[in-house]
C-alpha atoms as a PDB file:
ATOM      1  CA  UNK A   1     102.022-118.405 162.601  1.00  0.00           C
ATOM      2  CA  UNK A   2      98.035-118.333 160.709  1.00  0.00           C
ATOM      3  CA  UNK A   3      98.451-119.149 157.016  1.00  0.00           C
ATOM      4  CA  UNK A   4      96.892-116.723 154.197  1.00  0.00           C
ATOM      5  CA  UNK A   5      96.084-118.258 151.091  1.00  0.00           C
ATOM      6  CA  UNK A   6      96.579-116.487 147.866  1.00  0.00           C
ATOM      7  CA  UNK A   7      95.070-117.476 144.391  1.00  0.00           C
ATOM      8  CA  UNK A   8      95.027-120.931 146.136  1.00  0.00           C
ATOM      9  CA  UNK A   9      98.106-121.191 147.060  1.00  0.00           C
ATOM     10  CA  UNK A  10      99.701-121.213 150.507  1.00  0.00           C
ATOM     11  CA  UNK A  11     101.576-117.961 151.624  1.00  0.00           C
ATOM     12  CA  UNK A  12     102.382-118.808 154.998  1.00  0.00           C
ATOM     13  CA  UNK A  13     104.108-116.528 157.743  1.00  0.00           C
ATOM     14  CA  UNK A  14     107.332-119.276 157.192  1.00  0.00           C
ATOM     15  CA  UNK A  15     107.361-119.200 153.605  1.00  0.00           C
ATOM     16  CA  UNK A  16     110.521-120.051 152.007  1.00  0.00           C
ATOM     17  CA  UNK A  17     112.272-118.088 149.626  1.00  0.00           C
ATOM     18  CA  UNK A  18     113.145-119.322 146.127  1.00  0.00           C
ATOM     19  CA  UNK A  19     116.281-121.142 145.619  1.00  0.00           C
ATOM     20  CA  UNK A  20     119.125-118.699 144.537  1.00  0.00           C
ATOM     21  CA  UNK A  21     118.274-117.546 140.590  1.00  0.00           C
ATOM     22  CA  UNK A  22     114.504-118.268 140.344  1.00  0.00           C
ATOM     23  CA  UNK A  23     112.200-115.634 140.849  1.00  0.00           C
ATOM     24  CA  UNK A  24     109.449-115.428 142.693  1.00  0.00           C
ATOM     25  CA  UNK A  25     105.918-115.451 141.469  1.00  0.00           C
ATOM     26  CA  UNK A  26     103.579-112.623 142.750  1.00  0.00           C
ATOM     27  CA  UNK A  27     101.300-114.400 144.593  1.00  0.00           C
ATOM     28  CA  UNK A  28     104.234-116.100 146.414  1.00  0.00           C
ATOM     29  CA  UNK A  29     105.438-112.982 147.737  1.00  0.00           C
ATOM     30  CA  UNK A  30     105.378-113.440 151.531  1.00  0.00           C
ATOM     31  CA  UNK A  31     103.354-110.857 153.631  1.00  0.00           C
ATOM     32  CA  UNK A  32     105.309-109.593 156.516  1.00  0.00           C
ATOM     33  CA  UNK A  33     103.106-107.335 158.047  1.00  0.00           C
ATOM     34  CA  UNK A  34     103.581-109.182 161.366  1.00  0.00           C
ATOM     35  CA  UNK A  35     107.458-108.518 162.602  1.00  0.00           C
ATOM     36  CA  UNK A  36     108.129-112.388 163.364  1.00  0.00           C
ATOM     37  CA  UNK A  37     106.689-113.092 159.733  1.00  0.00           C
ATOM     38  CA  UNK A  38     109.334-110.707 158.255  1.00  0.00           C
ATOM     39  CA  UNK A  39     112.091-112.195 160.288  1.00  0.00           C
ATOM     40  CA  UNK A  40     111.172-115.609 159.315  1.00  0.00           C
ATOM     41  CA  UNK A  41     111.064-114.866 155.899  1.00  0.00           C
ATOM     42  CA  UNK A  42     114.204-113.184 156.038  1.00  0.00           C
ATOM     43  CA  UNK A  43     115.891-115.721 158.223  1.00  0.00           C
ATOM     44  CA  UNK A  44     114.646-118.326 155.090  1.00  0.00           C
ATOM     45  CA  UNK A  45     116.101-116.066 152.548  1.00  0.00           C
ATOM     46  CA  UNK A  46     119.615-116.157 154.377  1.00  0.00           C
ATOM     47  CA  UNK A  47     119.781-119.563 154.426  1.00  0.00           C
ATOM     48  CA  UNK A  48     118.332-120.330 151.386  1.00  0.00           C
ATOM     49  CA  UNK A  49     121.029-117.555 149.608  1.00  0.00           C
ATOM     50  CA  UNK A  50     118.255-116.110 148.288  1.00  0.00           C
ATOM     51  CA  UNK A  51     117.291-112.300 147.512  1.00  0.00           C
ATOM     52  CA  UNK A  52     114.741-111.033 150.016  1.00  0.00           C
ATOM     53  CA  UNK A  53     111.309-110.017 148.709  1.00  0.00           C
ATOM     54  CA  UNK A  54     108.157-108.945 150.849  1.00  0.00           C
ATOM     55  CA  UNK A  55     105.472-106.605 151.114  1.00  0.00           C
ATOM     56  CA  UNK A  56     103.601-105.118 154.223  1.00  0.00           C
ATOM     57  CA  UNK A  57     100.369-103.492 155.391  1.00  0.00           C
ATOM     58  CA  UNK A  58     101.148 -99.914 156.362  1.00  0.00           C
ATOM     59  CA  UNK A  59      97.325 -98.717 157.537  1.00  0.00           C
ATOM     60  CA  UNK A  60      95.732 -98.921 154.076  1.00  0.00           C
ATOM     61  CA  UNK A  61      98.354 -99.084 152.062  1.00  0.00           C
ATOM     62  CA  UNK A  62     101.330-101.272 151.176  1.00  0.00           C
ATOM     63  CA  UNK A  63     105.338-101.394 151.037  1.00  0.00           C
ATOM     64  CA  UNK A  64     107.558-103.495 149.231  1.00  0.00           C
ATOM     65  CA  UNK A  65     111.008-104.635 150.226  1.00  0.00           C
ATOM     66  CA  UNK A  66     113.537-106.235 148.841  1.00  0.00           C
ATOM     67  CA  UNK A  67     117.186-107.271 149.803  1.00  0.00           C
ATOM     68  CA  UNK A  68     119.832-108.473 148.030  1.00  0.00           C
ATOM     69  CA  UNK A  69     122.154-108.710 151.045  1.00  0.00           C
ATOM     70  CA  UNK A  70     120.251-111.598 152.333  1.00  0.00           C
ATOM     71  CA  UNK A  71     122.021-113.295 149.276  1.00  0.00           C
ATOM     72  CA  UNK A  72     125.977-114.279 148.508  1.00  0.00           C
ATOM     73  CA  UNK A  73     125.134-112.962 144.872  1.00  0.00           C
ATOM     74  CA  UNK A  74     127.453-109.542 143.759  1.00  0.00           C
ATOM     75  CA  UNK A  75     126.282-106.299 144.822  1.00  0.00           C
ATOM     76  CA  UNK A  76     125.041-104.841 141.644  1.00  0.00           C
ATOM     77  CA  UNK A  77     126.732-102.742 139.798  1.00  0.00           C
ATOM     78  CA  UNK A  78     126.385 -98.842 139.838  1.00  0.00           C
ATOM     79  CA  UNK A  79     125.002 -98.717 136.001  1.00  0.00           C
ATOM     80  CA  UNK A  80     122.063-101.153 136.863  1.00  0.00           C
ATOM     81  CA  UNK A  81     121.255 -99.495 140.137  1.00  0.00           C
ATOM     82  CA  UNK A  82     120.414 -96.350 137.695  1.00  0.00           C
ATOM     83  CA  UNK A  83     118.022 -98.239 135.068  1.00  0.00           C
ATOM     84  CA  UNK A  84     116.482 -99.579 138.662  1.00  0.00           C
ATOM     85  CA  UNK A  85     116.371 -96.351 140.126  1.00  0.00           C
ATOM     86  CA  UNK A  86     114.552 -95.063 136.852  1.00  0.00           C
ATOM     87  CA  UNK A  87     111.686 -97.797 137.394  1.00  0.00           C
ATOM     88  CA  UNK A  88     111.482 -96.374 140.687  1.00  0.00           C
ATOM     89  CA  UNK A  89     111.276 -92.544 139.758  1.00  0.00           C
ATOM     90  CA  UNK A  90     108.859 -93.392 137.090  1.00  0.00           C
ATOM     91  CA  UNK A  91     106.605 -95.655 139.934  1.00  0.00           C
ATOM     92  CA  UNK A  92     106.873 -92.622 142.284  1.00  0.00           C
ATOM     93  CA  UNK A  93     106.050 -89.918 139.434  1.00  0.00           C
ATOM     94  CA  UNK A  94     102.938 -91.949 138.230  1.00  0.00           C
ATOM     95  CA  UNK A  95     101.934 -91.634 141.955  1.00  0.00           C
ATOM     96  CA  UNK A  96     101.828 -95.713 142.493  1.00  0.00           C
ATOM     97  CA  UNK A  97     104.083 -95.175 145.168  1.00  0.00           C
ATOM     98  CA  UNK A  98     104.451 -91.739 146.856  1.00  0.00           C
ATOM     99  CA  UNK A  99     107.813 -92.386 148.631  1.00  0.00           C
ATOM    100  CA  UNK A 100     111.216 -94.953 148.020  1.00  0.00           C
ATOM    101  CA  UNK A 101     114.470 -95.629 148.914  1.00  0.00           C
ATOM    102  CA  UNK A 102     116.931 -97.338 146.855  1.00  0.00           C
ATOM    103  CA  UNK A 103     120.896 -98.712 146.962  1.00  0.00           C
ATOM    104  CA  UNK A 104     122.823-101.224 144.801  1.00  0.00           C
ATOM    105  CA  UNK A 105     121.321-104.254 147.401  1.00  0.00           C
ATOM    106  CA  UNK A 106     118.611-102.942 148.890  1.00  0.00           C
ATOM    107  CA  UNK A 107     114.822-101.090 147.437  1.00  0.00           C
ATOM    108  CA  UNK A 108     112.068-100.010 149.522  1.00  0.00           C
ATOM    109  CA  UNK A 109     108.926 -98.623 148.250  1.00  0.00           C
ATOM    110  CA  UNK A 110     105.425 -97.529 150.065  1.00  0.00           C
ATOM    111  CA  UNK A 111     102.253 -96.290 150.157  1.00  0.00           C
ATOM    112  CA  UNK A 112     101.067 -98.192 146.908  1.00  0.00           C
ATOM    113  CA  UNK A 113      97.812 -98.345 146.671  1.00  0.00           C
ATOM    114  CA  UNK A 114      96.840-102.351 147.137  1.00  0.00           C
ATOM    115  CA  UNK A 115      98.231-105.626 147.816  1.00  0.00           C
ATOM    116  CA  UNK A 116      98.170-107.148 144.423  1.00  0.00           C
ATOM    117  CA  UNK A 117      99.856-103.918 142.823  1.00  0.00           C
ATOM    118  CA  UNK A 118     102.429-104.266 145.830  1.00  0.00           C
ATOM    119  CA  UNK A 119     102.710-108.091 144.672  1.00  0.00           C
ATOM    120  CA  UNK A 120     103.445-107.265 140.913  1.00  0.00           C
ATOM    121  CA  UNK A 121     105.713-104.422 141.672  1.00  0.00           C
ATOM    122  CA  UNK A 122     107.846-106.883 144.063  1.00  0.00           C
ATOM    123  CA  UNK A 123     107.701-109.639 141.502  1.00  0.00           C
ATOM    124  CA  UNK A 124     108.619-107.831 139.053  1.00  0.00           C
ATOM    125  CA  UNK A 125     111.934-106.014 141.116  1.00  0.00           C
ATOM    126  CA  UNK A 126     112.431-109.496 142.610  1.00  0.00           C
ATOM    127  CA  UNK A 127     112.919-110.914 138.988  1.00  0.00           C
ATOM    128  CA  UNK A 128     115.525-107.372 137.867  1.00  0.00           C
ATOM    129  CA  UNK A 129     117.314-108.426 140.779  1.00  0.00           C
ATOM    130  CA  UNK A 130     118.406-111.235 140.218  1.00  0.00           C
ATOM    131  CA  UNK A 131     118.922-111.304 136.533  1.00  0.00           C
ATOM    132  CA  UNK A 132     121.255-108.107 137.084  1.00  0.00           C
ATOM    133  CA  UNK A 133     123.147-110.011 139.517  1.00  0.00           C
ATOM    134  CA  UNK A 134     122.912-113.536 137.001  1.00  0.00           C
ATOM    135  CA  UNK A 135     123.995-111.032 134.430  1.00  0.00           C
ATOM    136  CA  UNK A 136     126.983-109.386 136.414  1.00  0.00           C
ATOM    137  CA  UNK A 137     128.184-112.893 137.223  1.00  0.00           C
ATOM    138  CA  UNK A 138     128.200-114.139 133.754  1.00  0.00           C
ATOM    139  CA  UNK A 139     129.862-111.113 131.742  1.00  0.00           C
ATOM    140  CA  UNK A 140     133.023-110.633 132.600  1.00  0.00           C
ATOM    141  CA  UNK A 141     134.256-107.175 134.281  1.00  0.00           C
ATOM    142  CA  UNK A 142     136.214-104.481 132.200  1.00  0.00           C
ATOM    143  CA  UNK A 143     137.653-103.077 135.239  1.00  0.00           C
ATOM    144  CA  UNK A 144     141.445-103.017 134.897  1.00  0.00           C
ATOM    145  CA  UNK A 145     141.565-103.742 131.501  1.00  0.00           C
ATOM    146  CA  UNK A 146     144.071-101.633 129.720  1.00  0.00           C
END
């Protein structure tokens, strides 16, 4: 597995995900464009109960992944999946991204134009992630509540 670095910094095929809760800078996003990089990053994500976050060459453009299944953390709930599925409707209107797929643990987006706009946009839905699922943990549920 070759190393890449990044703004200086290491962003190798193996690269760990964060520990559960932090986010993950952009330029620590890992590049899986090569299959065994995105199921070693995965694999680290798993065992480090972490969200997964990625993004991948696709012939001169980019996708970004992310997967919150990878994690223990609660599925999020149907009312945050909609402000996320906004973000994602307004990234595919303004044309950043041309096509996306989204669930309460999973978001796929491609064709964006570049790797460091694929980096922000991960960071940034790597970051909603998890403080939706920080935040579901920490309020309690009004579900049977009379």
């Amino acid at each position: 597995m070759g190393v890449r670095l990044i703004n200086g910094v290491s962003a190798c095929d193996d690269v760990s995900m964060p520990t559960p809760g932090t986010p993950l800078p952009a330029a620590l996003i890992p590049d899986c464009t090569k299959p065994e990089a995105h199921h070693a990053a995965y694999r680290s994500a798993k065992a480090n109960d972490a969200i997964f976050v990625c993004i991948a060459r696709q012939g001169q453009r980019w996708k970004v992944e992310l997967d919150a299944m990878a994690s223990s953390g609660p599925t999020i709930p149907d009312q945050a999946v909609t402000v996320l599925q906004s973000a994602v409707e307004a990234l595919v209107s303004a044309g950043t991204a041309t096509q996306a797929n989204i669930g309460p643990d999973y978001i796929s987006m491609w064709a964006i134009e570049n790797e460091e706009r694929a980096r922000e946009i991960a960071a940034a839905f790597h970051a909603a992630l998890l403080g939706l699922q920080q935040l579901y943990t920490a309020v309690p549920s009004q579900r049977g509540r009379a």
